[in-house]
Protein backbone atom coordinates (compact mmCIF):
# COMPACT_ATOMS: atom_id res chain seq x y z
CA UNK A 1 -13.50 9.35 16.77
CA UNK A 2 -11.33 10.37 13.95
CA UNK A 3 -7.91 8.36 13.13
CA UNK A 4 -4.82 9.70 11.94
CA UNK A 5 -1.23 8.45 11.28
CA UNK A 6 1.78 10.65 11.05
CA UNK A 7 5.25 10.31 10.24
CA UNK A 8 8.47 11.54 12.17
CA UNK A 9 10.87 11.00 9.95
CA UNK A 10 14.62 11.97 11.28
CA UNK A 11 17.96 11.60 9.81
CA UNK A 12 21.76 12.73 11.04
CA UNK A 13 19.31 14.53 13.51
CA UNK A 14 17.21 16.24 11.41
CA UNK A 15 13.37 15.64 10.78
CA UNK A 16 11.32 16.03 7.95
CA UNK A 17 8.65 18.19 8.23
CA UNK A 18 6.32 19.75 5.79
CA UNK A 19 4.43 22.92 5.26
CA UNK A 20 0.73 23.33 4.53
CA UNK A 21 -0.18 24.69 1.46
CA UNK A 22 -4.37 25.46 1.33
CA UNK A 23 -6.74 25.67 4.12
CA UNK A 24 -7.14 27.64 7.33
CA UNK A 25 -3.79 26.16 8.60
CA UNK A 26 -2.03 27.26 5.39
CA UNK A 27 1.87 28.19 5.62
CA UNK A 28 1.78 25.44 8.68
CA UNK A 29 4.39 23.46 9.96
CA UNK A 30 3.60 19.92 9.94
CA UNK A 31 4.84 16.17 10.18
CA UNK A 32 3.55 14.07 6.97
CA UNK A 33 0.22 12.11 7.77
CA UNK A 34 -3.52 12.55 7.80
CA UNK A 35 -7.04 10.61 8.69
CA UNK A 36 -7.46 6.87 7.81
CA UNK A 37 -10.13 6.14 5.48
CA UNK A 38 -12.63 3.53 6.02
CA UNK A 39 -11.43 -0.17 5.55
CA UNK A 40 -7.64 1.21 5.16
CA UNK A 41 -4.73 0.02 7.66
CA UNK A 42 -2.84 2.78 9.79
CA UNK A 43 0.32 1.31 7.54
CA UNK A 44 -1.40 1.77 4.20
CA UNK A 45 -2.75 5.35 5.24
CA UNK A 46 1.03 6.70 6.07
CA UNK A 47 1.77 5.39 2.65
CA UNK A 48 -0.74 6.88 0.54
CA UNK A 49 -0.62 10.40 2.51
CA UNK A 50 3.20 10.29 2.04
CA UNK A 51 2.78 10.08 -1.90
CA UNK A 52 0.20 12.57 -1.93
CA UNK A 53 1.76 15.40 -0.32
CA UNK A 54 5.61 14.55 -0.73
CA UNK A 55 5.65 12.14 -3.96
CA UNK A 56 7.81 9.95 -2.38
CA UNK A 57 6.77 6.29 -2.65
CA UNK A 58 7.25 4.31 0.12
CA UNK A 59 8.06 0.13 0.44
């Protein structure tokens, strides 16, 4: 089984979403997220894939 997190992230009714920029899904559409390494909480995931792909550090 593989575990992911993702964020849906909405504000005044619009959502951030991101686009993918390497692999076979390149130029994608897709909510910020990704697979939870071993020994790391679904919370802690969301905030390390959010700083690698946006930047944006989160509390």
């Amino acid at each position: 089984m593989i575990r992911v997190t993702a964020a849906i992230i909405e504000k005044d009714g619009k959502f951030l979403i991101a686009r993918r920029k390497e692999g076979h899904l390149s130029g994608m559409w897709e909510f910020p997220g990704g697979k939870i390494e071993e020994g790391e909480s679904p919370e802690e995931c969301l905030k390390r894939e959010i700083f690698e792909e946006l930047g944006i550090i989160l509390q």
